[in-house]
C-alpha atoms as a PDB file:
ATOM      1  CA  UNK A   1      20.005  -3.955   6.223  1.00  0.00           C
ATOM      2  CA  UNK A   2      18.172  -5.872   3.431  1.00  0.00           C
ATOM      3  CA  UNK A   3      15.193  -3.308   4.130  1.00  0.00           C
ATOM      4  CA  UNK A   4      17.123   0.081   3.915  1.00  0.00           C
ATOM      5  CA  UNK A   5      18.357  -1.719   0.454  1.00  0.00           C
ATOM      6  CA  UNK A   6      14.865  -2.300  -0.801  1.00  0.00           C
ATOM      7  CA  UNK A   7      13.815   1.037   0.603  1.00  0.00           C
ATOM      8  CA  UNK A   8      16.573   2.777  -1.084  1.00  0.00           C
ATOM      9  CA  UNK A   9      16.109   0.810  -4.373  1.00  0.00           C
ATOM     10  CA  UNK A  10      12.197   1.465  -4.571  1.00  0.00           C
ATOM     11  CA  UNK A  11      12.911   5.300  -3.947  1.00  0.00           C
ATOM     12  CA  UNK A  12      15.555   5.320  -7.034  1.00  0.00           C
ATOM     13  CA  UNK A  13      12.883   4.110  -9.491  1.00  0.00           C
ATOM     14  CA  UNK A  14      11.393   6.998 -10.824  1.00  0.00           C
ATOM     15  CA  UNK A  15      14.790   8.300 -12.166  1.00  0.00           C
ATOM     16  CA  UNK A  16      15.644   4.775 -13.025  1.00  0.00           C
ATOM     17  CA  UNK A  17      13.909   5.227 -16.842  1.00  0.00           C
ATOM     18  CA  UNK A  18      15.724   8.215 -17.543  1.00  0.00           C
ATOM     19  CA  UNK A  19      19.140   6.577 -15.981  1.00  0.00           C
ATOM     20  CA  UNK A  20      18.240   4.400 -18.719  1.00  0.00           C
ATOM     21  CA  UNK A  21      17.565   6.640 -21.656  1.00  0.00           C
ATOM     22  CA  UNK A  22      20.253   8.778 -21.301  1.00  0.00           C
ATOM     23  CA  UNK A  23      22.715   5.894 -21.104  1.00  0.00           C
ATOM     24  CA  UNK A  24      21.079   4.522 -24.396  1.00  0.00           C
ATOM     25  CA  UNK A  25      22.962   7.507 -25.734  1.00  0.00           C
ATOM     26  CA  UNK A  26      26.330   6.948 -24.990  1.00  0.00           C
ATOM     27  CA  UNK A  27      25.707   2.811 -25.648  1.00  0.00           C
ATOM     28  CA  UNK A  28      25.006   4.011 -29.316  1.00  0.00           C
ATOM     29  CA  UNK A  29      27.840   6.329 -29.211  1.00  0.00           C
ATOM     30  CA  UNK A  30      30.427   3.753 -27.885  1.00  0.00           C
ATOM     31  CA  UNK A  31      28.927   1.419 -31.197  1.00  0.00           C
ATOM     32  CA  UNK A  32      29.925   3.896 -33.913  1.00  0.00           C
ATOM     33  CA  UNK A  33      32.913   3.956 -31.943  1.00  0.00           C
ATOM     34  CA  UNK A  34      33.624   0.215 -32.254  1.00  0.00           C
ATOM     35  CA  UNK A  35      33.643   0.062 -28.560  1.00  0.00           C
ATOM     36  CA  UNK A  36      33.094  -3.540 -27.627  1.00  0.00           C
ATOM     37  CA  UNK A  37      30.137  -4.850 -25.515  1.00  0.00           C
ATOM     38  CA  UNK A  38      32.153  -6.464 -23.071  1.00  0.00           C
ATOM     39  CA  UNK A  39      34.283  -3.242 -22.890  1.00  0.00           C
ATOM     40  CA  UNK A  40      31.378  -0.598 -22.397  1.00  0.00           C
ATOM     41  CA  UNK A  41      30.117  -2.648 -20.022  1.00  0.00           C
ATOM     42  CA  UNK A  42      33.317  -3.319 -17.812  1.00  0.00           C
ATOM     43  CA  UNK A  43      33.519   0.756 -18.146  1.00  0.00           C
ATOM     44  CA  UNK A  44      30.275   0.382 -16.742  1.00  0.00           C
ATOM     45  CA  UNK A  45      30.819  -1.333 -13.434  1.00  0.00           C
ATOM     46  CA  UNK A  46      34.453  -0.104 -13.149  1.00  0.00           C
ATOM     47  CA  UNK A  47      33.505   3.436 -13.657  1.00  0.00           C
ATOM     48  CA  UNK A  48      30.209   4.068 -13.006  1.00  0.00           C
ATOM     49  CA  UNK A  49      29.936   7.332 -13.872  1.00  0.00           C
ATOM     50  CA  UNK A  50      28.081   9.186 -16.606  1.00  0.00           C
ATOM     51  CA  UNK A  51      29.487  12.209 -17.091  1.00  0.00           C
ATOM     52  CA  UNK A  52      32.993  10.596 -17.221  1.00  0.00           C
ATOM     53  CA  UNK A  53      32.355   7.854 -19.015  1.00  0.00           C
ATOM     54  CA  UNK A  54      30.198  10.083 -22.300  1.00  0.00           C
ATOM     55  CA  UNK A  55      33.929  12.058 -22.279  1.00  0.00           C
ATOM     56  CA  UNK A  56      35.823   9.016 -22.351  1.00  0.00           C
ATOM     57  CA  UNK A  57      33.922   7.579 -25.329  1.00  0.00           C
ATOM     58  CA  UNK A  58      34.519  10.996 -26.971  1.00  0.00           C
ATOM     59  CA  UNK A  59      38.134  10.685 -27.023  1.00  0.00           C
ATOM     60  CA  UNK A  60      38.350   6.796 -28.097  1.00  0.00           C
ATOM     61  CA  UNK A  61      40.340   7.221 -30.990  1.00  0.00           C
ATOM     62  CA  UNK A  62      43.217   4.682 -31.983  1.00  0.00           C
ATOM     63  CA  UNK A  63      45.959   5.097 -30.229  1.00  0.00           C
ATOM     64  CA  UNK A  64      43.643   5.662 -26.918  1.00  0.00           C
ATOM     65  CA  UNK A  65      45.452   8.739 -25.665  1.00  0.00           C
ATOM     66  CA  UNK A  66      45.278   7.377 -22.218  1.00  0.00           C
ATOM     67  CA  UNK A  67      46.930   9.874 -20.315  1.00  0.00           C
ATOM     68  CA  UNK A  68      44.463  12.718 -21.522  1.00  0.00           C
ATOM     69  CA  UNK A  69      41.602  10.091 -20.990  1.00  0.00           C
ATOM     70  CA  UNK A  70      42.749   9.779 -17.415  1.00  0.00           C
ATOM     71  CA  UNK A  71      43.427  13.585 -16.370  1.00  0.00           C
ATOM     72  CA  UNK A  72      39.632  14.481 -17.958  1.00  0.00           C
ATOM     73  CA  UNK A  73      38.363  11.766 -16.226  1.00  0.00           C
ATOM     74  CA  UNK A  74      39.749  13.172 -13.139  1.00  0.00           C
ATOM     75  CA  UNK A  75      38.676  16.500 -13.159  1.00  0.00           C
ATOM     76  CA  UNK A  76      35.334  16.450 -14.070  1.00  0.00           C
ATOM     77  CA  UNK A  77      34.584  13.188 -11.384  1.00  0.00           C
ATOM     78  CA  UNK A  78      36.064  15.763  -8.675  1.00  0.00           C
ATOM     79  CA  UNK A  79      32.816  16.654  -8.119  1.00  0.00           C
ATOM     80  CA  UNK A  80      32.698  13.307  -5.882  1.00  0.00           C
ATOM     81  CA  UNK A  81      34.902  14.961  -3.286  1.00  0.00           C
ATOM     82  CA  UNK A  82      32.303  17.206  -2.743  1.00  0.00           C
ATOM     83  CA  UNK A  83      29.940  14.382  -2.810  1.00  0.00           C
ATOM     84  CA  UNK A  84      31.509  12.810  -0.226  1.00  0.00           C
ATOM     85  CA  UNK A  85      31.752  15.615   2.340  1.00  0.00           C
ATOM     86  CA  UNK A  86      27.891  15.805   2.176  1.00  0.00           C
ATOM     87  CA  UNK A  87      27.428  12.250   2.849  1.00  0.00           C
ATOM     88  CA  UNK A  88      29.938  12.636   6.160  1.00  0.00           C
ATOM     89  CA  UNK A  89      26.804  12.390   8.505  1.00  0.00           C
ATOM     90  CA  UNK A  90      25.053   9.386   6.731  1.00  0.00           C
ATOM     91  CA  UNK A  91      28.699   7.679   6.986  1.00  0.00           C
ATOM     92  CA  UNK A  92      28.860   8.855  10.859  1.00  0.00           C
ATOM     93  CA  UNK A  93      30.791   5.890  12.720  1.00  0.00           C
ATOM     94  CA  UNK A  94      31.361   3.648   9.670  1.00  0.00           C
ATOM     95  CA  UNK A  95      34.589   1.710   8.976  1.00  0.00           C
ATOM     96  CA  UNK A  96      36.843   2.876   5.915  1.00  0.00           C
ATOM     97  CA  UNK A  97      36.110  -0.414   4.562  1.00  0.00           C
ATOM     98  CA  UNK A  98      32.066  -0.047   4.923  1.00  0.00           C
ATOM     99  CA  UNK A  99      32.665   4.101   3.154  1.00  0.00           C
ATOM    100  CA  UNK A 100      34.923   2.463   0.328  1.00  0.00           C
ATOM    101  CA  UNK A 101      32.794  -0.140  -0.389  1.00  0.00           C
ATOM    102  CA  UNK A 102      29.376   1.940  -0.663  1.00  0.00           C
ATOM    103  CA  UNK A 103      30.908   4.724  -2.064  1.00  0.00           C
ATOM    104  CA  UNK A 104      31.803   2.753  -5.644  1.00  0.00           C
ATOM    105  CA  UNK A 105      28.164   3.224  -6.437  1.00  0.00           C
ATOM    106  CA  UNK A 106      27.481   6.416  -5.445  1.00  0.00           C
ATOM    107  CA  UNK A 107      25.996   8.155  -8.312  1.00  0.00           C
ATOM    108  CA  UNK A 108      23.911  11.869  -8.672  1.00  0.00           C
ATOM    109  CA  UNK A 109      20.879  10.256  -8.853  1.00  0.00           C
ATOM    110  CA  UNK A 110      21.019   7.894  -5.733  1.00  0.00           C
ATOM    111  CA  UNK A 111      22.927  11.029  -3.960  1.00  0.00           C
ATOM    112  CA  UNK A 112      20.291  13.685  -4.449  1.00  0.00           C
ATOM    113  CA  UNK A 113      17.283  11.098  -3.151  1.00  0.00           C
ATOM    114  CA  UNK A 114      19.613   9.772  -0.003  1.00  0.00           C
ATOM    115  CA  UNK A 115      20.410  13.588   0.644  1.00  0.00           C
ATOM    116  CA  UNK A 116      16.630  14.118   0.600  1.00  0.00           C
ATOM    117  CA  UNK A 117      15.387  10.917   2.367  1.00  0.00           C
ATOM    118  CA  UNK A 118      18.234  11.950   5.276  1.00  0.00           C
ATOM    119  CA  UNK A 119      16.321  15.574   5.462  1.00  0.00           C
ATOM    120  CA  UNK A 120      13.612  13.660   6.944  1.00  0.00           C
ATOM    121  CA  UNK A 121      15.579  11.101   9.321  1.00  0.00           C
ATOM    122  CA  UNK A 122      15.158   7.942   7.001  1.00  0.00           C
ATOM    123  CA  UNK A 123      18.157   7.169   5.304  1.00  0.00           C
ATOM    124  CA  UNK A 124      21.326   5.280   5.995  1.00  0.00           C
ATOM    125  CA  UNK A 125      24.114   3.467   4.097  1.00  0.00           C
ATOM    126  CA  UNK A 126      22.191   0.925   2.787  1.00  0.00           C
ATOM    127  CA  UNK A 127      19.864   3.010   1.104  1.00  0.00           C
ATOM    128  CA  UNK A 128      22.379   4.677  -0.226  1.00  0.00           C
ATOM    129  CA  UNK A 129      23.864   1.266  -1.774  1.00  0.00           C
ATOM    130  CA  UNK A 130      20.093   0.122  -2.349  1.00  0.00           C
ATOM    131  CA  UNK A 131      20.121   3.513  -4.738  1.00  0.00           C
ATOM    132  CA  UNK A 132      23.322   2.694  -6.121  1.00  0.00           C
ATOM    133  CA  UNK A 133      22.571  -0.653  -7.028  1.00  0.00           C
ATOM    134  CA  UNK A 134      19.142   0.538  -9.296  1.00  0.00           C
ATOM    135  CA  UNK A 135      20.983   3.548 -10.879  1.00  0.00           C
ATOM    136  CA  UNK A 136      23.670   0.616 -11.884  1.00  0.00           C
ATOM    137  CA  UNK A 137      21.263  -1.318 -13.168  1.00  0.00           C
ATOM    138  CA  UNK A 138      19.238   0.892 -15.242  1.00  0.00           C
ATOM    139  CA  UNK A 139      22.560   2.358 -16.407  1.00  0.00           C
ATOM    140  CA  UNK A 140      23.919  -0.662 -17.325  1.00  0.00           C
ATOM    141  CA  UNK A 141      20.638  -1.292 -19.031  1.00  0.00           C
ATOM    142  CA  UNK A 142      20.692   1.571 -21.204  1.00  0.00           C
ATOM    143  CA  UNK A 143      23.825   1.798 -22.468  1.00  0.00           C
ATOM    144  CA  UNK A 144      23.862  -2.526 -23.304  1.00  0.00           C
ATOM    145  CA  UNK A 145      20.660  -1.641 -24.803  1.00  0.00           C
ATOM    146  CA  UNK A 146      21.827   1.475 -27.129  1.00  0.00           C
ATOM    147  CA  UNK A 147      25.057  -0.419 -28.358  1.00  0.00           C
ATOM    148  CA  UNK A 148      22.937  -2.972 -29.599  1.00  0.00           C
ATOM    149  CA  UNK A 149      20.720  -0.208 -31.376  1.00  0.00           C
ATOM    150  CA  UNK A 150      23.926   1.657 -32.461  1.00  0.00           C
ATOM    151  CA  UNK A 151      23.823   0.560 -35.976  1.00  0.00           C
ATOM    152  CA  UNK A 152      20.142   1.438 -36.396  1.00  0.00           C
ATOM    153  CA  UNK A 153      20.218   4.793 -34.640  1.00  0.00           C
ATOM    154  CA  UNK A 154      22.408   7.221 -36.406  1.00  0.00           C
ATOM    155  CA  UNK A 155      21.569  10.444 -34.219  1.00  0.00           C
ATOM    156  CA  UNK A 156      19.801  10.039 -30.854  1.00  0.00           C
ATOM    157  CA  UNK A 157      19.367  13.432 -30.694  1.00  0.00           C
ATOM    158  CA  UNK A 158      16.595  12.913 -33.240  1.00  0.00           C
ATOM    159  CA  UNK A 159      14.582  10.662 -30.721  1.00  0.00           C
ATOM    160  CA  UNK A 160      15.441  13.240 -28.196  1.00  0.00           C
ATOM    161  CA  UNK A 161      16.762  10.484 -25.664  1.00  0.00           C
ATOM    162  CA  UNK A 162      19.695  13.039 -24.722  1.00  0.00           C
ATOM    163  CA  UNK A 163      16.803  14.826 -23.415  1.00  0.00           C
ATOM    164  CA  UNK A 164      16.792  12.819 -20.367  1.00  0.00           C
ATOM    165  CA  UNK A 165      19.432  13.530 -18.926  1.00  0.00           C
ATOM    166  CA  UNK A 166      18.203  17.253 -18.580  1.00  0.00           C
ATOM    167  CA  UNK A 167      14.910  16.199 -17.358  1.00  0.00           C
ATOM    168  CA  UNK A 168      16.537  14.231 -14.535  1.00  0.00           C
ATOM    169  CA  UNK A 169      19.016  16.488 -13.368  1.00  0.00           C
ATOM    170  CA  UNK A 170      16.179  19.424 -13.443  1.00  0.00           C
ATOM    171  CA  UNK A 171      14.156  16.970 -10.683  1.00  0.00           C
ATOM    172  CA  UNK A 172      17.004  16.222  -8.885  1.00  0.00           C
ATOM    173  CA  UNK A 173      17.408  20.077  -8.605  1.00  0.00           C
ATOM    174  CA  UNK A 174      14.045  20.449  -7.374  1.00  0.00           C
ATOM    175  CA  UNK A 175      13.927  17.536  -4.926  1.00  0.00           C
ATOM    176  CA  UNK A 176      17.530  19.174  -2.868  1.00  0.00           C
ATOM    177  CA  UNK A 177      15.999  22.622  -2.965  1.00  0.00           C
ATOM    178  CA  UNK A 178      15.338  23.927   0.585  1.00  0.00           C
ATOM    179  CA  UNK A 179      14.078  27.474   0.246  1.00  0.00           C
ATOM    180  CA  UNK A 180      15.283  31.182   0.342  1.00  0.00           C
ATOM    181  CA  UNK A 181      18.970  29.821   1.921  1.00  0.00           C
ATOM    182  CA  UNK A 182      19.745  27.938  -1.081  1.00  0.00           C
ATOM    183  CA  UNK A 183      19.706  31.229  -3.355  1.00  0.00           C
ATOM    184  CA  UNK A 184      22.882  32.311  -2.832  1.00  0.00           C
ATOM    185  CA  UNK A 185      25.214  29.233  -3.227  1.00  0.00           C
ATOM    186  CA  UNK A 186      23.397  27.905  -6.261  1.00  0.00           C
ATOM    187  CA  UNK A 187      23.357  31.757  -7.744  1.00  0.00           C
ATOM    188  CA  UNK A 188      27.198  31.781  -6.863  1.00  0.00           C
ATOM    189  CA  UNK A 189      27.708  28.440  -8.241  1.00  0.00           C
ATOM    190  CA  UNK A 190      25.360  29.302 -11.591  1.00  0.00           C
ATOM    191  CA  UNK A 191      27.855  32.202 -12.055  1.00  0.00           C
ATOM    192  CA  UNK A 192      31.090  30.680 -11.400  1.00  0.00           C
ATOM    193  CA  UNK A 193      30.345  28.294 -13.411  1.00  0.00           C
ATOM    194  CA  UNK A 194      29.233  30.201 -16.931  1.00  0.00           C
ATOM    195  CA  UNK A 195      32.241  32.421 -16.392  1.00  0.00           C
ATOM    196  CA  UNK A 196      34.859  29.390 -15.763  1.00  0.00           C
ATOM    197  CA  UNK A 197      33.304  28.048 -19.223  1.00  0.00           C
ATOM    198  CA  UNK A 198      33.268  31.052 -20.868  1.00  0.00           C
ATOM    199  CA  UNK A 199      37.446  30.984 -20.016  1.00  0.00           C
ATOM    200  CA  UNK A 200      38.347  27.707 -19.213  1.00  0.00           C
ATOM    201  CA  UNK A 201      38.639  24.503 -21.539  1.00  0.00           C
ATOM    202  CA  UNK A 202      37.680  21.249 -20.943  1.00  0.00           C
ATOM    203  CA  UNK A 203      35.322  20.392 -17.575  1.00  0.00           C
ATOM    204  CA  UNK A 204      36.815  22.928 -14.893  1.00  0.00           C
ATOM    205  CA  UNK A 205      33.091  24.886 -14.612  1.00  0.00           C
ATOM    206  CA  UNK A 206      32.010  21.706 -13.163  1.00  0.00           C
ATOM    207  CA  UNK A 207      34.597  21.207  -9.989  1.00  0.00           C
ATOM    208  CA  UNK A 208      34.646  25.622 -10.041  1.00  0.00           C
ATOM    209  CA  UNK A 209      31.244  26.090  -9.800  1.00  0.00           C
ATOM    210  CA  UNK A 210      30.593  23.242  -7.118  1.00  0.00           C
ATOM    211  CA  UNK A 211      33.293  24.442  -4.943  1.00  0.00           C
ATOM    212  CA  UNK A 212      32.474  27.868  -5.193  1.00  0.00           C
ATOM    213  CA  UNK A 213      28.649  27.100  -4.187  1.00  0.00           C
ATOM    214  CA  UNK A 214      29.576  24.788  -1.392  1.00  0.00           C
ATOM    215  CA  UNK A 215      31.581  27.630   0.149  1.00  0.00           C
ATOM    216  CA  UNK A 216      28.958  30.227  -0.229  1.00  0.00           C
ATOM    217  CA  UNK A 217      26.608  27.664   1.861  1.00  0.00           C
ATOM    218  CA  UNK A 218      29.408  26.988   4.273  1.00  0.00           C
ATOM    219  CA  UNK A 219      30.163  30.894   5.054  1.00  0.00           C
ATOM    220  CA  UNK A 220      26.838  31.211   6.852  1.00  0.00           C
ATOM    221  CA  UNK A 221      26.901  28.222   8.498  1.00  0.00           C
ATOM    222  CA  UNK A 222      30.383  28.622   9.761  1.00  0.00           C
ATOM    223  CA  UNK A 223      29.283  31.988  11.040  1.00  0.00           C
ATOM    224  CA  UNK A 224      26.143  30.814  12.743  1.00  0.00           C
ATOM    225  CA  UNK A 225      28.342  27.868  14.667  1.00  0.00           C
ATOM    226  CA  UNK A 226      30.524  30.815  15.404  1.00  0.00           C
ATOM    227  CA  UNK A 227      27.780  32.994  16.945  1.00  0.00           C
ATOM    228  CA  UNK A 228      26.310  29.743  18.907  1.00  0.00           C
ATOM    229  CA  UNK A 229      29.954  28.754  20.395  1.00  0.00           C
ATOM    230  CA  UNK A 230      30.077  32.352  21.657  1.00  0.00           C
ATOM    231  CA  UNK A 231      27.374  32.150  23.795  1.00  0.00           C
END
């Protein structure tokens, strides 16, 4: 166990520093939004989830309008459903309890290199937690660090440490790419997306475009298990 933890810590590393920049961003925006220390960082660990937690920060204004806090939260962390249909074979024969309690600290990051290290036969639930673990720390990290920074750093745009979150996504892209059978879902999912921005408010693109791609991967593959069960 303690090895697959280590193993899945060690692999999260190199994404680890931009975990970290990116969530200097939102520590300095949670500052000039006299969000408490203590508070940012229980978001942190209660949370745990970037995307989410940038919008929630964006609508802290006094009275927190917690009901619109909660439904954006919602839709654009439905993503994890998908998420956790992917991770169904590294979960194979686990308890609810043992899928509950790894699955708090599943993150993109930690995600994209378990999905990866699984490819090739080495991964498990405890590198998957082992991922989680240095994401959450590195997170945690950043953000601590950019609300103590707030008050110096007026724009962190100008430092270009929003930057970072681009340049880990676009490796995370890279590392899950498999070859000519990826072009469809991820052109499908490209598409859906722009056009459910170009109409939709709020975060829908997000949960549109990811369902939308993970069906045009599962068409084929359903087909395929079709054809074998025939023979």
């Amino acid at each position: 166990m303690w090895n697959h933890i280590r193993r899945g810590c060690v692999a999260n590393l190199p994404v680890a520093a931009s975990v970290a920049a990116y969530g200097s961003v939102l520590g300095v925006l949670a500052a000039q939004k006299n969000i408490g220390l203590l508070t940012l960082l229980m978001m942190n660990l209660s949370i745990f989830a970037g995307s989410a937690q940038f919008i929630m920060v964006g609508m802290w204004i006094q009275p927190l309008p917690i009901m619109e806090i909660t439904l954006a939260v919602l839709i654009i962390n439905m993503r994890y459903m998908l998420i956790g249909a992917s991770l169904n074979p590294v979960f194979a024969d686990k308890t609810l309890t043992h899928k509950f309690l790894m699955m708090h600290l599943v993150a993109d990051e930690n995600w994209a290199i378990t999905m990866a290290a699984h490819r090739k036969g080495s991964a498990s639930t405890y590198f998957l937690f082992g991922g989680g673990l240095c994401v959450l720390a590195a997170w945690c990290t950043g953000t601590m660090t950019g609300h103590v920074l707030g008050a110096a750093i007026q724009d962190p745009q100008a430092f270009a440490l929003d930057f970072a979150f681009l340049a880990v996504f676009t490796a995370i892209i890279v590392s899950l790419w498999r070859g000519k059978e990826d072009v469809l879902p991820w052109l499908a999912a490209v598409i859906l997306a722009i056009v459910a921005a170009s109409f939709l408010p709020g975060k829908w693109y997000i949960v549109i475009g990811g369902i939308g791609g993970a069906l045009f991967a599962a068409i084929p593959a359903a087909r395929k298990k079709g054809v074998h069960d025939g023979k």
